[in-house]
Structure formats: structure tokens, C-alpha cells
Protein backbone atom coordinates (compact mmCIF):
# COMPACT_ATOMS: atom_id res chain seq x y z
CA UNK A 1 120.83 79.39 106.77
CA UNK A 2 118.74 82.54 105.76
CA UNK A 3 116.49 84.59 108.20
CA UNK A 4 112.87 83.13 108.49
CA UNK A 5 109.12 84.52 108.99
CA UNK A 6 108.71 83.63 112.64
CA UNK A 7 104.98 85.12 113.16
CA UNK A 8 102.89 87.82 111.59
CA UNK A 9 99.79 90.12 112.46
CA UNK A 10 97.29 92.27 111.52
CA UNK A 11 97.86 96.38 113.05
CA UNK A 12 96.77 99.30 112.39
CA UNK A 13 98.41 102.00 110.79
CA UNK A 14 98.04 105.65 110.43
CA UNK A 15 94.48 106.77 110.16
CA UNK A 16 93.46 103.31 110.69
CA UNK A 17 94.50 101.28 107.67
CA UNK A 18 95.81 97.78 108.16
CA UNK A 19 99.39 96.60 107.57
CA UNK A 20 100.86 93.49 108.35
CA UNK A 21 103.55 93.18 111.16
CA UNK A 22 105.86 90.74 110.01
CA UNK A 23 108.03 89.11 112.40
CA UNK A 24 112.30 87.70 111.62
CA UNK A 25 113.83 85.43 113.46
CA UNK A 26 117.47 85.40 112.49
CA UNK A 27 119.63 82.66 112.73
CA UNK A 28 121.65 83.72 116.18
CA UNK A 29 118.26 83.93 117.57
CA UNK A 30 117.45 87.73 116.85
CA UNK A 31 114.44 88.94 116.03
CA UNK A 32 112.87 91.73 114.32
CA UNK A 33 109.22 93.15 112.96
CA UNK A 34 108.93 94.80 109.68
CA UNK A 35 105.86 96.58 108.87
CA UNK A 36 104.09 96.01 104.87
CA UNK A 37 101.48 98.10 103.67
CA UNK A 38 98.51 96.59 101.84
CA UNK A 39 100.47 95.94 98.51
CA UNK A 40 103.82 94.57 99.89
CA UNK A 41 101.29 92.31 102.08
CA UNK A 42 99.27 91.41 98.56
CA UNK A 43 102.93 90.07 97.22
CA UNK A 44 104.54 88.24 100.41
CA UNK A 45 100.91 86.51 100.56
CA UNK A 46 101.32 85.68 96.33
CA UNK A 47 104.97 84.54 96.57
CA UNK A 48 104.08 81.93 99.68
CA UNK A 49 101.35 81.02 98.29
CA UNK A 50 99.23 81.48 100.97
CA UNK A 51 95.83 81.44 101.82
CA UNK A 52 96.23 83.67 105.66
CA UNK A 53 99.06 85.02 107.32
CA UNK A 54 99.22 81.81 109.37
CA UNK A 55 100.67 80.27 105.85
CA UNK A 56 103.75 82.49 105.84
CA UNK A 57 105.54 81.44 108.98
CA UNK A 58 108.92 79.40 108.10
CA UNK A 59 109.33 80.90 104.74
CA UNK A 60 112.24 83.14 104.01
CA UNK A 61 113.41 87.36 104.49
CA UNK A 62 114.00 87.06 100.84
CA UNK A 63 109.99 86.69 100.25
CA UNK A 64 109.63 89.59 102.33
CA UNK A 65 112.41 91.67 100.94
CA UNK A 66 111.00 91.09 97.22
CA UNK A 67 107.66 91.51 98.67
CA UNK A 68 108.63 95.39 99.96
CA UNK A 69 110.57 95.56 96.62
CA UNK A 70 107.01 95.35 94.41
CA UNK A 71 105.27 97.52 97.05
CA UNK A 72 108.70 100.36 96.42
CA UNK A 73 108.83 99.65 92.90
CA UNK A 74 104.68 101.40 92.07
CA UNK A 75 106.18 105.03 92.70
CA UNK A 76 109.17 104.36 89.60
């Protein structure tokens, strides 16, 4: 079994611009909350096909992973 998206949510970041808070649960019951700016949270959202961050729970780390991968990737 992989790692999963067990919840997300809408914060707010530094001088007010909105990220996503996405939450792993891990497969011995772990959890932790990785934050996506605006362009990671563009690609997660493509890649589940989602329509709101309700739509993401359940899939897997690797969405997330690629996700902060594409967001990385605009500075190269």
C-alpha cells in the first residue's frame, strides 16, 4: 500500500495568499500535512481530476509528490 490524501484545506500563507494544506495518512497510521502553493495545487487538482479539494481525498502521495514536482520544476 502507498500513502493516501486523507483531508485537505484552504490556509493562508505569507502576506495572505492561499495554499492548500494537504493532509497524508500513511499506512501505520501516521499522518502528515504538506503545504502547495497555487501552482502545485493547480496540478494535484489536474492529475485527480477534480472539481474541489473534497475530490482529492483517497488518492495517492505520488499525485502530490508529482504535483510539488511541476510547481519545483518553473524555476529550471
Amino acid at each position: 500500500m502507498t500513502a493516501k490524501i486523507k483531508n485537505a484545506r484552504v490556509a493562508a500563507a505569507h502576506e495572505g495568499i492561499a495554499e492548500l494544506i494537504v493532509q497524508i495518512e500513511y499506512d501505520n497510521g501516521g499522518i502528515s500535512e504538506i503545504a502547495l502553493d497555487q501552482m502545485a495545487t493547480s496540478a494535484l487538482m489536474r492529475s485527480c481530476d477534480a472539481g474541489d479539494i473534497e475530490d482529492i481525498k483517497g488518492h495517492s502521495w505520488d499525485k502530490v509528490r508529482d504535483a510539488l514536482q511541476v510547481s519545483y520544476n518553473r524555476y529550471q
